[in-house]
C-alpha atoms as a PDB file:
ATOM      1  CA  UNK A   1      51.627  28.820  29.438  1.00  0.00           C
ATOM      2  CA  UNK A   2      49.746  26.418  27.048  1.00  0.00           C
ATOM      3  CA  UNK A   3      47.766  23.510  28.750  1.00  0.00           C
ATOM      4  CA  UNK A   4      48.843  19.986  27.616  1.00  0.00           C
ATOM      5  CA  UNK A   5      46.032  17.406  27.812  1.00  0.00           C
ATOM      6  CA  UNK A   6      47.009  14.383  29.365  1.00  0.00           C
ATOM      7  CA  UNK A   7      47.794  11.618  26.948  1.00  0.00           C
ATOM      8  CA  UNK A   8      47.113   8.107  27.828  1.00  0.00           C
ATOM      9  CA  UNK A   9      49.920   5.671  26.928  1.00  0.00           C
ATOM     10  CA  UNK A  10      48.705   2.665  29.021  1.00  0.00           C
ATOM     11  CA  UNK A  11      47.857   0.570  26.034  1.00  0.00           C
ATOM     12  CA  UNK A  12      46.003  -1.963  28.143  1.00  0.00           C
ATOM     13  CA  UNK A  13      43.459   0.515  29.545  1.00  0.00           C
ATOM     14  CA  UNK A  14      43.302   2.109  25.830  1.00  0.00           C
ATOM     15  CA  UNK A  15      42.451  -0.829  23.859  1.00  0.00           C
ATOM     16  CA  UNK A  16      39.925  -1.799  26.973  1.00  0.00           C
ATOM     17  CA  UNK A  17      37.872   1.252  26.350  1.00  0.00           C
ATOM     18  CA  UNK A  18      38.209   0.919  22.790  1.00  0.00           C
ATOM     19  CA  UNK A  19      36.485  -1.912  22.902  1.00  0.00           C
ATOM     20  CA  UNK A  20      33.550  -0.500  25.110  1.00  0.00           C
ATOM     21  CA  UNK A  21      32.988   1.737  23.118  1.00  0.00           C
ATOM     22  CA  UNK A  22      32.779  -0.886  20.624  1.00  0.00           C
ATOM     23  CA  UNK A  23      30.307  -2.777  22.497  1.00  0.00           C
ATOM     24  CA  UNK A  24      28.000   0.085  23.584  1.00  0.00           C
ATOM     25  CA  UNK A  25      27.722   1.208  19.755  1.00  0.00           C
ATOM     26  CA  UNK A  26      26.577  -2.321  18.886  1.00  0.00           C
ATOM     27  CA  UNK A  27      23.935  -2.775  21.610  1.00  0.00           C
ATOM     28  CA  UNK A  28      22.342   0.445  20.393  1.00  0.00           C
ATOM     29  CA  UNK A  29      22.082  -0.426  16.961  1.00  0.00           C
ATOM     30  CA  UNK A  30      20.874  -4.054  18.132  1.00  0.00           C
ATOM     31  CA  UNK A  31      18.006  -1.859  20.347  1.00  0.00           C
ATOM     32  CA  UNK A  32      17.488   0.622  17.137  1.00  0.00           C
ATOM     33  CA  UNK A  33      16.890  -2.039  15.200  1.00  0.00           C
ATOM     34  CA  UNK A  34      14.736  -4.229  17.685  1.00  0.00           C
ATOM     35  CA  UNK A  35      12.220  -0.807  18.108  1.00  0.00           C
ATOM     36  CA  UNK A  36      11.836  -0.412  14.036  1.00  0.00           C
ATOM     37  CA  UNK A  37      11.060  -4.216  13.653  1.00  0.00           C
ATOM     38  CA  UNK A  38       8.464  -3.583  16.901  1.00  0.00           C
ATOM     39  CA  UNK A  39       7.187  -0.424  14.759  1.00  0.00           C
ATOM     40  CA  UNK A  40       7.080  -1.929  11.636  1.00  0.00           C
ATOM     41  CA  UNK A  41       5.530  -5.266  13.057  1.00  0.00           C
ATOM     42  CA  UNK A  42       3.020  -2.786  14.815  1.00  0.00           C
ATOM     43  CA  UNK A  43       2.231  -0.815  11.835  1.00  0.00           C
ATOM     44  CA  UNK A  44       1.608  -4.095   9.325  1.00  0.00           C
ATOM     45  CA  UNK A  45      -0.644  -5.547  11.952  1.00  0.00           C
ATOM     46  CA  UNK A  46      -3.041  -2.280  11.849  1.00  0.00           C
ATOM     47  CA  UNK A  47      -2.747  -1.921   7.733  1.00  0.00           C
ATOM     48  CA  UNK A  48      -3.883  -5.384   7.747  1.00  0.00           C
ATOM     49  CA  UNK A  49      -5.837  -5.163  10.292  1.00  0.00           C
ATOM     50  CA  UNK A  50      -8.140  -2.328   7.699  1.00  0.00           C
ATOM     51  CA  UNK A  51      -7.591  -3.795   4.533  1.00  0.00           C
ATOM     52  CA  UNK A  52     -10.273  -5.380   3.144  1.00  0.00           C
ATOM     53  CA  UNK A  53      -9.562  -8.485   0.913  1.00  0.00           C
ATOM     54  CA  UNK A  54     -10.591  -8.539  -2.514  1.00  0.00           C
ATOM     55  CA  UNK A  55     -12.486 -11.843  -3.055  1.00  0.00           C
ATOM     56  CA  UNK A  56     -14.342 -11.668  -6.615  1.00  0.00           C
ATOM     57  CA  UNK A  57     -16.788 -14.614  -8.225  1.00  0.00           C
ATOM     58  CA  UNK A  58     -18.496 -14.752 -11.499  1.00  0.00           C
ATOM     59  CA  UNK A  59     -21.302 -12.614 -11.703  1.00  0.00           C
ATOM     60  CA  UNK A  60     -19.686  -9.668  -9.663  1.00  0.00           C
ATOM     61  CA  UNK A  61     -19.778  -6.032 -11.209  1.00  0.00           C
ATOM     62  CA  UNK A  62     -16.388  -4.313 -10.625  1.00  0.00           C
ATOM     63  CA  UNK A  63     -15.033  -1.095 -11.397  1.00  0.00           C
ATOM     64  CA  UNK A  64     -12.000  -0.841 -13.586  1.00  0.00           C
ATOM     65  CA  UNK A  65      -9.122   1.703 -12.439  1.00  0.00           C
ATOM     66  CA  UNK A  66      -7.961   3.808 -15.281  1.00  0.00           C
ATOM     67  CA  UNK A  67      -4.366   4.593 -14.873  1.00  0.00           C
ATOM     68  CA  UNK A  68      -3.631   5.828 -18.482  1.00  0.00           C
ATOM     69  CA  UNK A  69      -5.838   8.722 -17.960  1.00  0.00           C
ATOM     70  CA  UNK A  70      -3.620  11.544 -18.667  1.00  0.00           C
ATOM     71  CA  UNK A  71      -5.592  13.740 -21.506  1.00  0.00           C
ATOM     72  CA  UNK A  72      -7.710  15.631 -18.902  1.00  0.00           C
ATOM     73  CA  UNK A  73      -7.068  16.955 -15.344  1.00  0.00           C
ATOM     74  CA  UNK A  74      -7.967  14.467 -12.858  1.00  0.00           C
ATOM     75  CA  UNK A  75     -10.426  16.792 -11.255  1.00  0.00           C
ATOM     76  CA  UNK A  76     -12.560  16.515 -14.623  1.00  0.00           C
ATOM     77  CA  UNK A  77     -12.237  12.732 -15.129  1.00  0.00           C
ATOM     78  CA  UNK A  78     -13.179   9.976 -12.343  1.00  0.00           C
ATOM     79  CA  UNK A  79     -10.060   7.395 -12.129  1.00  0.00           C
ATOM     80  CA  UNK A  80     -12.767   4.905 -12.802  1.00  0.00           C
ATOM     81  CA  UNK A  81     -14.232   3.209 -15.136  1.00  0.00           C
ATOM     82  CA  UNK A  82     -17.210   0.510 -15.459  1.00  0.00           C
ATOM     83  CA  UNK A  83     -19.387  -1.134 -14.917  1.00  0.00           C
ATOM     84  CA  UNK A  84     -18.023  -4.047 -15.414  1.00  0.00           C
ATOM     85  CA  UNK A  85     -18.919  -7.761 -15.133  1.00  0.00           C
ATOM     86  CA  UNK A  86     -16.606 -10.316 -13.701  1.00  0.00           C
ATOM     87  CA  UNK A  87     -17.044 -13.822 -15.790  1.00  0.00           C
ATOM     88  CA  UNK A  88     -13.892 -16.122 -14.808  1.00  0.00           C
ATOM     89  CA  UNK A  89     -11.659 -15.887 -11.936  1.00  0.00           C
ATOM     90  CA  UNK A  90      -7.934 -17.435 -12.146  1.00  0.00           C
ATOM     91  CA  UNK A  91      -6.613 -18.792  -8.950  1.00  0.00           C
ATOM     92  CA  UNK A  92      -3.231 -16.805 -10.075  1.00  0.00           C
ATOM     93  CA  UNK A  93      -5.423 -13.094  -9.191  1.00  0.00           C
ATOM     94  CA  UNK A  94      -6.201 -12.118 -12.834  1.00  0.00           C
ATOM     95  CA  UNK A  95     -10.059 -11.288 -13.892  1.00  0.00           C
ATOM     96  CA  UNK A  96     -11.771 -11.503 -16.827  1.00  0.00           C
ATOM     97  CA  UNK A  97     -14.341  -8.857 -17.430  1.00  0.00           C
ATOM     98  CA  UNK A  98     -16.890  -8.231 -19.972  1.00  0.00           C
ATOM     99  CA  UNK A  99     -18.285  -4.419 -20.368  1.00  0.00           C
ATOM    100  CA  UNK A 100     -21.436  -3.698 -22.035  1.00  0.00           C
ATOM    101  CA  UNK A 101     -20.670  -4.324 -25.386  1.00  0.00           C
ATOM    102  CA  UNK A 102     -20.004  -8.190 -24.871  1.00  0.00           C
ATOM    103  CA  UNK A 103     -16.024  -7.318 -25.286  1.00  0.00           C
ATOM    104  CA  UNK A 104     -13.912  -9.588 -22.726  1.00  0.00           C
ATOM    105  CA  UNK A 105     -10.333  -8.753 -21.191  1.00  0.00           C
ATOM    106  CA  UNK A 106      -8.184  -9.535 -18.666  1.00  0.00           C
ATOM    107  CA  UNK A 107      -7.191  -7.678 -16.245  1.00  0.00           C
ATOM    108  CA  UNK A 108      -5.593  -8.042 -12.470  1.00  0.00           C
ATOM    109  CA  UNK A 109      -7.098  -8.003  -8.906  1.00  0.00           C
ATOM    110  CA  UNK A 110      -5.373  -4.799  -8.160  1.00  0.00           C
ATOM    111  CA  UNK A 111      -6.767  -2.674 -10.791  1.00  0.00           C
ATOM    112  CA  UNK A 112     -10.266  -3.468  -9.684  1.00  0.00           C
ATOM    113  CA  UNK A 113     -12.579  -2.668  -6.713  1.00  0.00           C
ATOM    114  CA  UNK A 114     -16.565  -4.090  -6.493  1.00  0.00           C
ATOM    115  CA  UNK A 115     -19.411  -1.942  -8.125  1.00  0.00           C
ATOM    116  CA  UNK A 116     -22.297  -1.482  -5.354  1.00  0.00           C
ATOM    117  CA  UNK A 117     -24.680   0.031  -8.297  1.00  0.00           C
ATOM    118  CA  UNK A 118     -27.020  -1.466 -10.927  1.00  0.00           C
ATOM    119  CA  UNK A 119     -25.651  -3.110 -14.241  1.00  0.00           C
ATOM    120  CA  UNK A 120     -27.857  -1.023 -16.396  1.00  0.00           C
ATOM    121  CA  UNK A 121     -27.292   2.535 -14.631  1.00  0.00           C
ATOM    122  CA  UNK A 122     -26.359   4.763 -17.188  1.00  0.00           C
ATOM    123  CA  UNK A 123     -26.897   7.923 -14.965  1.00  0.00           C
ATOM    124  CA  UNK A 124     -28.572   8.384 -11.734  1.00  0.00           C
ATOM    125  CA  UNK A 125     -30.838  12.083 -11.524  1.00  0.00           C
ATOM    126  CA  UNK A 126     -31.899  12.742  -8.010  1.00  0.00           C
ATOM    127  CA  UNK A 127     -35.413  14.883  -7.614  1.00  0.00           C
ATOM    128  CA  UNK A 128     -35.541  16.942  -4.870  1.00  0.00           C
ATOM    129  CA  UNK A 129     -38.111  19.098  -3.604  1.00  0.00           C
ATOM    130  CA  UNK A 130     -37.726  22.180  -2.089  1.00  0.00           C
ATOM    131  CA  UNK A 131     -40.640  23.814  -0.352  1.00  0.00           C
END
Protein backbone atom coordinates (compact mmCIF):
# COMPACT_ATOMS: atom_id res chain seq x y z
CA UNK A 1 0.00 0.00 0.00
CA UNK A 2 0.88 3.74 -0.48
CA UNK A 3 1.96 5.67 2.75
CA UNK A 4 -0.23 8.74 3.56
CA UNK A 5 1.64 11.48 5.46
CA UNK A 6 -0.14 12.71 8.26
CA UNK A 7 -1.89 15.97 7.63
CA UNK A 8 -2.29 18.44 10.33
CA UNK A 9 -5.77 20.02 10.54
CA UNK A 10 -5.43 21.58 14.05
CA UNK A 11 -5.46 25.11 12.79
CA UNK A 12 -4.37 26.49 16.14
CA UNK A 13 -1.09 24.52 16.29
CA UNK A 14 -0.68 25.35 12.35
CA UNK A 15 -0.91 28.99 12.39
CA UNK A 16 1.37 28.78 15.82
CA UNK A 17 4.24 27.34 13.91
CA UNK A 18 3.59 29.45 11.08
CA UNK A 19 4.35 32.11 12.90
CA UNK A 20 7.71 30.66 14.34
CA UNK A 21 8.82 30.16 11.55
CA UNK A 22 8.04 33.64 10.90
CA UNK A 23 9.91 34.83 13.78
CA UNK A 24 13.06 32.67 13.44
CA UNK A 25 13.44 33.96 9.67
CA UNK A 26 13.36 37.54 10.98
CA UNK A 27 15.89 37.18 13.82
CA UNK A 28 18.34 35.79 11.27
CA UNK A 29 18.10 38.43 8.91
CA UNK A 30 18.18 40.99 11.98
CA UNK A 31 21.72 38.90 13.00
CA UNK A 32 22.79 38.86 9.06
CA UNK A 33 22.41 42.19 8.94
CA UNK A 34 23.92 43.18 12.46
CA UNK A 35 27.40 41.00 11.28
CA UNK A 36 27.63 43.03 7.72
CA UNK A 37 27.16 46.45 9.53
CA UNK A 38 30.02 44.94 12.22
CA UNK A 39 32.08 44.01 8.90
CA UNK A 40 31.52 46.93 7.11
CA UNK A 41 32.04 49.23 10.28
CA UNK A 42 35.30 47.06 10.72
CA UNK A 43 36.48 47.38 7.27
CA UNK A 44 35.89 51.50 7.01
CA UNK A 45 37.73 51.87 10.26
CA UNK A 46 41.02 50.07 8.72
CA UNK A 47 40.60 51.95 5.05
CA UNK A 48 40.59 54.99 7.06
CA UNK A 49 42.67 54.00 9.31
CA UNK A 50 45.58 53.88 5.90
CA UNK A 51 44.41 56.60 3.98
CA UNK A 52 46.37 59.39 4.00
CA UNK A 53 44.59 62.83 3.72
CA UNK A 54 45.33 65.05 1.01
CA UNK A 55 46.06 68.49 2.57
CA UNK A 56 47.66 70.85 -0.27
CA UNK A 57 48.96 74.76 0.27
CA UNK A 58 50.33 77.16 -2.18
CA UNK A 59 53.64 76.42 -3.16
CA UNK A 60 53.16 72.52 -3.23
CA UNK A 61 54.29 70.55 -6.46
CA UNK A 62 51.65 67.88 -7.32
CA UNK A 63 51.32 65.39 -9.85
CA UNK A 64 48.39 65.49 -12.19
CA UNK A 65 46.53 62.03 -12.95
CA UNK A 66 45.91 61.59 -16.59
CA UNK A 67 42.77 59.70 -17.12
CA UNK A 68 42.24 60.49 -20.88
CA UNK A 69 45.27 58.58 -21.73
CA UNK A 70 44.00 56.10 -24.11
CA UNK A 71 46.38 56.52 -27.41
CA UNK A 72 49.14 54.23 -26.00
CA UNK A 73 49.16 51.06 -23.81
CA UNK A 74 49.39 51.91 -20.29
CA UNK A 75 52.55 49.94 -19.90
CA UNK A 76 54.28 52.62 -22.30
CA UNK A 77 52.76 55.77 -20.73
CA UNK A 78 52.96 56.68 -16.81
CA UNK A 79 49.21 57.67 -15.63
CA UNK A 80 50.96 60.79 -14.52
CA UNK A 81 51.67 63.82 -15.38
CA UNK A 82 53.63 66.99 -13.84
CA UNK A 83 55.22 68.62 -12.24
CA UNK A 84 52.98 70.78 -11.26
CA UNK A 85 52.69 73.80 -8.92
CA UNK A 86 49.79 74.33 -6.63
CA UNK A 87 48.98 78.35 -6.44
CA UNK A 88 45.33 78.69 -4.77
CA UNK A 89 43.47 76.28 -2.78
CA UNK A 90 39.44 76.51 -2.58
CA UNK A 91 37.96 75.44 0.66
CA UNK A 92 35.31 73.50 -1.76
CA UNK A 93 38.60 70.76 -2.75
CA UNK A 94 39.41 72.21 -6.22
CA UNK A 95 43.27 73.28 -7.07
CA UNK A 96 44.64 75.55 -9.20
CA UNK A 97 47.87 74.57 -10.81
CA UNK A 98 50.32 76.22 -12.95
CA UNK A 99 52.81 73.86 -15.16
CA UNK A 100 55.92 75.13 -16.55
CA UNK A 101 54.79 77.23 -19.10
CA UNK A 102 52.98 79.78 -16.68
CA UNK A 103 49.46 78.15 -17.98
CA UNK A 104 46.90 77.91 -14.89
CA UNK A 105 43.87 75.37 -14.49
CA UNK A 106 41.74 73.96 -12.23
CA UNK A 107 41.53 70.89 -11.33
CA UNK A 108 40.13 68.64 -8.18
CA UNK A 109 41.79 67.10 -5.04
CA UNK A 110 41.21 63.68 -6.35
CA UNK A 111 43.03 63.86 -9.51
CA UNK A 112 46.16 64.91 -7.73
CA UNK A 113 48.79 63.33 -5.40
CA UNK A 114 52.14 65.50 -3.96
CA UNK A 115 55.41 65.55 -6.13
CA UNK A 116 58.46 64.52 -3.71
CA UNK A 117 61.01 65.64 -6.69
CA UNK A 118 62.60 68.94 -7.79
CA UNK A 119 60.58 71.64 -9.84
CA UNK A 120 63.19 71.83 -12.49
CA UNK A 121 63.87 67.91 -13.00
CA UNK A 122 63.53 67.29 -16.44
CA UNK A 123 65.16 63.76 -16.22
CA UNK A 124 67.09 62.12 -13.56
CA UNK A 125 70.41 59.77 -15.10
CA UNK A 126 71.84 57.65 -12.39
CA UNK A 127 75.86 56.79 -12.78
CA UNK A 128 76.80 53.71 -11.58
CA UNK A 129 79.99 52.08 -11.36
CA UNK A 130 80.68 48.72 -11.80
CA UNK A 131 84.06 47.35 -10.87
Amino acid sequence: MWALKKLNLEWDVAANLWVEQLNELDEFRFHAYSSSSLYKDKMKYLHDKYARNKEFKEGDLVLLFNSRLRLFSRKLKSKWSGPFEVVHVTPFGALDLKNKNGEIFRVIVHRVKHYLGKFDDSHVVALINFQ
